[in-house]
Protein backbone atom coordinates (compact mmCIF):
# COMPACT_ATOMS: atom_id res chain seq x y z
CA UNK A 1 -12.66 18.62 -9.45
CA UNK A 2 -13.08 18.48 -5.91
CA UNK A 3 -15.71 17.08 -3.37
CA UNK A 4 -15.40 18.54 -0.09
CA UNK A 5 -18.03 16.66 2.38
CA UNK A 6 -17.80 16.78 6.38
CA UNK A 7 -17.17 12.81 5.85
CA UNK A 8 -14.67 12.01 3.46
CA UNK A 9 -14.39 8.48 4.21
CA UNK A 10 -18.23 8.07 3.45
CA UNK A 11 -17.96 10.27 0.35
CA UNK A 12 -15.46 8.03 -0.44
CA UNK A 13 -17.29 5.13 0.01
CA UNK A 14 -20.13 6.33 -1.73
CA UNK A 15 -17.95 6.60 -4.63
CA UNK A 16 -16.52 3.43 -4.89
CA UNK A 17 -19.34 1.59 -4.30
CA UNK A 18 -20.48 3.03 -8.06
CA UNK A 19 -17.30 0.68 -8.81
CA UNK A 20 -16.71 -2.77 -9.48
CA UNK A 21 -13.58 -3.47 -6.76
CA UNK A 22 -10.46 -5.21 -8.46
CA UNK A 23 -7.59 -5.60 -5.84
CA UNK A 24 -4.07 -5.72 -7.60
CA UNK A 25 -0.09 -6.18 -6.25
CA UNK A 26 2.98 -5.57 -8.29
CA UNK A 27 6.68 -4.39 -7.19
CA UNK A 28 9.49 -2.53 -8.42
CA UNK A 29 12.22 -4.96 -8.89
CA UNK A 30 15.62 -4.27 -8.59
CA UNK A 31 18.68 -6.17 -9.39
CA UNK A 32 22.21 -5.92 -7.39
CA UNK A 33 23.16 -3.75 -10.39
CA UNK A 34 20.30 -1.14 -9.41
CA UNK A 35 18.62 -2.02 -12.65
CA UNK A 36 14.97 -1.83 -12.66
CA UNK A 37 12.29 -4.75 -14.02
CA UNK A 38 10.10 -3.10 -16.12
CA UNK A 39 7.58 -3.63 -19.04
CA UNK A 40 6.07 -2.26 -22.03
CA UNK A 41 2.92 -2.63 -22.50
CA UNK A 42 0.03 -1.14 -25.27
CA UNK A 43 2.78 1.23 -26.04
CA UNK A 44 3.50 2.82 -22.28
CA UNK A 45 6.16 1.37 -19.89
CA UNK A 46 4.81 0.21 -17.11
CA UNK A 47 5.66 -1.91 -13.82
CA UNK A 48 4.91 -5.37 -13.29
CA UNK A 49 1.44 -5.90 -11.39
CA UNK A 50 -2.03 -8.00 -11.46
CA UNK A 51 -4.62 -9.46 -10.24
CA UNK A 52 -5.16 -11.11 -6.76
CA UNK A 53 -6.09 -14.40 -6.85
CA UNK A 54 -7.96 -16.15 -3.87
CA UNK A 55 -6.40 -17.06 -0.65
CA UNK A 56 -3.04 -15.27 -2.16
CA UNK A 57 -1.80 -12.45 -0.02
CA UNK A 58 -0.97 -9.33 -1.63
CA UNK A 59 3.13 -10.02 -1.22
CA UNK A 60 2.18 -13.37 -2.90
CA UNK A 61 0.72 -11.76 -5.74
CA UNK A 62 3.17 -9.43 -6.27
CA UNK A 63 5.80 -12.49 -6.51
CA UNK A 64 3.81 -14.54 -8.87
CA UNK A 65 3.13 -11.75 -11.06
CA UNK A 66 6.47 -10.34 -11.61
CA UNK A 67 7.33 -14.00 -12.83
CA UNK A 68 4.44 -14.51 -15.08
CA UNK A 69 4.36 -10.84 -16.77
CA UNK A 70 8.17 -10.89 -16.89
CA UNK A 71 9.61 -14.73 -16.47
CA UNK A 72 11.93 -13.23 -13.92
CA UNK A 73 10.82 -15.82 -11.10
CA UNK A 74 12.10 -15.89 -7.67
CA UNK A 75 11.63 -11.82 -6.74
CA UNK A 76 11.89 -11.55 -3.06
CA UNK A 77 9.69 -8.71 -1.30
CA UNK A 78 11.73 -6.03 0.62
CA UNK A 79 9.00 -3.93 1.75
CA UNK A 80 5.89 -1.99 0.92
CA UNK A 81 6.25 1.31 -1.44
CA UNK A 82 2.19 2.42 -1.32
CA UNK A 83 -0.93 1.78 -2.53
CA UNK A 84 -2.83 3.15 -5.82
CA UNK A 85 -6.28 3.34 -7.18
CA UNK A 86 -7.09 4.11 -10.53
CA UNK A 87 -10.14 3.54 -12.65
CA UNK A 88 -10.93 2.36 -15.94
CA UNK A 89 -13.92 0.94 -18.11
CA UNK A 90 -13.29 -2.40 -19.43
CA UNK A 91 -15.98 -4.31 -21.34
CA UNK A 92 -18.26 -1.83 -20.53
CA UNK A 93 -18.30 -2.49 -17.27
CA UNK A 94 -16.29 0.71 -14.67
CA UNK A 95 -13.61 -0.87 -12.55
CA UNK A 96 -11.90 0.85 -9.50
CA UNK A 97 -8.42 -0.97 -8.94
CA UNK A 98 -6.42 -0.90 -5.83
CA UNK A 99 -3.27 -1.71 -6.56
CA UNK A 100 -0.47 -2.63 -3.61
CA UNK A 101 3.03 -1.89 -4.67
CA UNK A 102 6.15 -3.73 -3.03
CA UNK A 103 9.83 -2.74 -3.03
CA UNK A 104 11.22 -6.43 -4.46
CA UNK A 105 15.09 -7.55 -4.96
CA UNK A 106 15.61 -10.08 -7.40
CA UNK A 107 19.24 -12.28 -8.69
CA UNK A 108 21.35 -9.85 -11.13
CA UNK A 109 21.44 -11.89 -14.26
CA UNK A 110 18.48 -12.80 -14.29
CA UNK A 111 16.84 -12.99 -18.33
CA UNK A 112 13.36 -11.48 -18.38
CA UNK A 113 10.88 -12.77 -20.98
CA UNK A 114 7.36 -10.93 -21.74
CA UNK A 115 4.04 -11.98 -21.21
CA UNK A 116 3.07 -11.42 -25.06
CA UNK A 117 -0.64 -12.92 -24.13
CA UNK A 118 -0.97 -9.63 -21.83
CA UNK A 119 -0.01 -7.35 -23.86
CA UNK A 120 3.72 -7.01 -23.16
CA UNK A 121 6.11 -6.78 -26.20
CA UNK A 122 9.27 -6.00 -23.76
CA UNK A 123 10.60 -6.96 -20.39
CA UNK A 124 13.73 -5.25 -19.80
CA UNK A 125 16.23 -4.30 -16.89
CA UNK A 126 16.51 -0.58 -17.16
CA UNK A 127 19.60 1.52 -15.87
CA UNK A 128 18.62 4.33 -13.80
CA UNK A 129 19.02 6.95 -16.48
CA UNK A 130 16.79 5.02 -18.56
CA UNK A 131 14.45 4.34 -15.77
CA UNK A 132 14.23 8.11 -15.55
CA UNK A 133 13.67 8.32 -19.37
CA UNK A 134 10.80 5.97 -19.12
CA UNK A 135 8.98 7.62 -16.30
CA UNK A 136 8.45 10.51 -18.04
CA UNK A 137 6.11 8.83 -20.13
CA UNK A 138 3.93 6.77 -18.54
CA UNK A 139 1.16 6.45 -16.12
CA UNK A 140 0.99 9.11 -13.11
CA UNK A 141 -0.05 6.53 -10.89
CA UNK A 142 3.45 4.46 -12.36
CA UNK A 143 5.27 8.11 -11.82
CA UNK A 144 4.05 7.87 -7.96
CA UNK A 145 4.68 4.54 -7.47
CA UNK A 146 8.46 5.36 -8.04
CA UNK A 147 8.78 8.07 -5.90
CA UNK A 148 8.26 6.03 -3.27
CA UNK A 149 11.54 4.56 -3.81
CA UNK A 150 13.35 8.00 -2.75
């Protein structure tokens, strides 16, 4: 589909506003190996991320998040990779999340542990041939979010 208006930031706009707005932060974090910090979760690796709480900044977030959905605490931010939206329906209720993504560094060694209370049955450090392997099947937005690494 496409919308093509003279005003694409107000058509924009106008969509959204049809949403509830969830702001979000999560990294890719890598280890001095080159390993990768990543999760599975509801059967579909994913990358860290969550919610913003208030008066956190979105670098904050990122931080405490990788440490709660992955008990790998102490992630320092490099940089920032992008942004991504993507919606969903959750309790019946249609939910447009902007999520900020952060290039993070983190101690090699370091022994992840899943959040099983989100969702998360694994949190692994993944070579890059098996980051590659678990790219290819999960979220575009995820897929996007890694090219950004390049």
């Amino acid at each position: 589909m496409a919308v093509i208006s003279p005003d694409a930031e107000a058509a924009f706009r106008g969509f959204a506003a049809e949403f509830a707005a969830v702001e979000a932060a999560g990294g890719i974090v890598v280890d001095a190996r080159g390993a990768w910090l990543m999760i599975h979760r509801n059967g579909r690796w994913d990358l860290p991320k969550g919610h913003v709480e208030a008066g956190e900044t979105f670098a904050e977030c990122a931080v405490r998040e990788v440490g709660e959905e992955t008990g790998v605490t102490g992630a320092e931010v490099v940089r920032p990779l992008c942004d991504t939206l993507h919606a969903y329906c959750l309790c019946g209720r249609w939910e447009l999340k902007r999520t900020h993504w952060f290039e993070m560094r983190a101690a090699a060694g370091a022994a992840p542990a899943p959040q099983r209370e989100e969702g998360i049955d694994r949190a692994v450090w993944c070579m890059p041939d098996e980051v590659r392997e678990h790219l290819s099947a999960t979220f575009p937005t995820i897929r996007c979010v890694a090219a950004c690494m390049r």
